[in-house]
Structure formats: structure tokens, C-alpha cells
Protein backbone atom coordinates (compact mmCIF):
# COMPACT_ATOMS: atom_id res chain seq x y z
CA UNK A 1 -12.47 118.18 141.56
CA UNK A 2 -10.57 119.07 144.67
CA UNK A 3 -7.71 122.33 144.81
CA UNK A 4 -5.20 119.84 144.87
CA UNK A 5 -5.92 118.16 141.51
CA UNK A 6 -7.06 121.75 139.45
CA UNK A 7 -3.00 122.84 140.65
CA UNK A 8 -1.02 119.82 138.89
CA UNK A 9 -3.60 119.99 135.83
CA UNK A 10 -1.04 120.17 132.59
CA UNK A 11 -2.34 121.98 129.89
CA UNK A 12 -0.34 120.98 126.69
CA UNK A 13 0.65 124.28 124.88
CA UNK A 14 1.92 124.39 121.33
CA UNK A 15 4.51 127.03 120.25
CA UNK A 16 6.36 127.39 117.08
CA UNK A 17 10.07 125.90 118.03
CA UNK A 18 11.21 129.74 117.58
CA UNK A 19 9.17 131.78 120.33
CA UNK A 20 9.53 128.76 122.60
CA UNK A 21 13.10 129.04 122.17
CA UNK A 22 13.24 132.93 122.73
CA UNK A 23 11.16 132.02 125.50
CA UNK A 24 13.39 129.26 126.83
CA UNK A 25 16.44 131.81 126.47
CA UNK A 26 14.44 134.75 128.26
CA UNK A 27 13.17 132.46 131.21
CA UNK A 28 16.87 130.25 131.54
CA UNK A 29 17.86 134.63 131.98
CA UNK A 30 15.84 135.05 134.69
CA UNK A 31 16.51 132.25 135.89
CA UNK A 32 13.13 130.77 136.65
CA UNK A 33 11.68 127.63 134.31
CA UNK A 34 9.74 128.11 130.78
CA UNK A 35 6.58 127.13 132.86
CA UNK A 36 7.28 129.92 135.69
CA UNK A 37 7.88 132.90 132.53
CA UNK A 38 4.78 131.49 130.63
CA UNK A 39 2.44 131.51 133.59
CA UNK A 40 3.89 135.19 134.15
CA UNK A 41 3.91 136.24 130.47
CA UNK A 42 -0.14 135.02 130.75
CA UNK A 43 -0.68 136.66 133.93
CA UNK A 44 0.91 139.93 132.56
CA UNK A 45 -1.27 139.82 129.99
CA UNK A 46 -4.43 139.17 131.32
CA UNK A 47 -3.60 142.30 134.00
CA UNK A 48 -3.64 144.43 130.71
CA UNK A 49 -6.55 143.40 129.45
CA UNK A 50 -8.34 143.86 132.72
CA UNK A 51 -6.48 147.49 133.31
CA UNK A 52 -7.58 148.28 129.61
CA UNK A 53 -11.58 147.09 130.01
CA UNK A 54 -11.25 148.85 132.86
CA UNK A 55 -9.72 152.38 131.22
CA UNK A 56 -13.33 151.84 128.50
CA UNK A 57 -15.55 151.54 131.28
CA UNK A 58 -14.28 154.52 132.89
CA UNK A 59 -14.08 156.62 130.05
CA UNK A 60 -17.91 155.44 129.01
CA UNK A 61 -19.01 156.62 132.69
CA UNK A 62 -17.39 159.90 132.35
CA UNK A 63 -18.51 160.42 129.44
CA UNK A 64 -22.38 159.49 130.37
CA UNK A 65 -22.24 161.51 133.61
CA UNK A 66 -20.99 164.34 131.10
CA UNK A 67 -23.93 167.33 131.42
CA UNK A 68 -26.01 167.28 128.32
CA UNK A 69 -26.72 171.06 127.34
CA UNK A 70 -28.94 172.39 124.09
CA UNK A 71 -27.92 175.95 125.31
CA UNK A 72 -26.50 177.96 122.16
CA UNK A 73 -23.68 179.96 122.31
CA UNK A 74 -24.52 183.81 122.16
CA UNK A 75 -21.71 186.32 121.37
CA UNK A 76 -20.97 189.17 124.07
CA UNK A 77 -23.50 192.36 122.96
């Protein structure tokens, strides 16, 4: 399949008449098409997802490079 062909692939998406109007409204707003605000409203999305996968791993590193002590807290004498 060659780049030029994979960048006018459609993709038929079906929204409830409601969100695709709020999205009409919001995009017609911005002034940029319904296509231009979905493809940004998916990008957006997909950015979170990646930031938030990303927060996990992070966490799950820390917390595995965290020192593992069986030392027992003694009070002062």
C-alpha cells in the first residue's frame, strides 16, 4: 500500500446525531472541519493514554528500585 493511499483512507465513523452535533458546533467554533477536531479529539486522547501508561510504569520502577529492608525499628535506650 503506498503513503499516498494509507492518507486518503476514509474510515466511516458512527456517532449518535447528538455528540456529532456538539462536535460539529465545537469544530464550526474553531473554525477547523468535524474531520480536523475528530482527528485532534483522537490524538488528544491517545497522548493521555500514553502520558498515563507512562505515569504506571514509572511509578512500578520506583517502586521496585525502592530498598527492601527487614531491619526492625528499636526505640532510643
Amino acid at each position: 500500500m503506498s503513503q499516498e493511499y494509507k492518507r486518503h483512507q476514509s474510515f466511516p465513523l458512527r456517532l449518535s446525531p447528538s455528540i456529532r452535533q456538539q462536535a460539529n458546533d465545537l469544530a464550526h467554533a474553531e473554525g477547523i472541519s468535524l474531520n480536523h477536531f475528530v482527528s485532534l479529539a483522537i490524538a488528544e486522547k491517545i497522548s493521555r493514554m500514553e502520558q498515563t501508561t507512562l505515569i504506571k510504569e514509572q511509578a512500578t520502577l520506583k517502586k521496585a528500585a525502592l530498598p527492601r529492608s527487614d531491619l526492625r525499628f528499636e526505640r532510643p535506650a
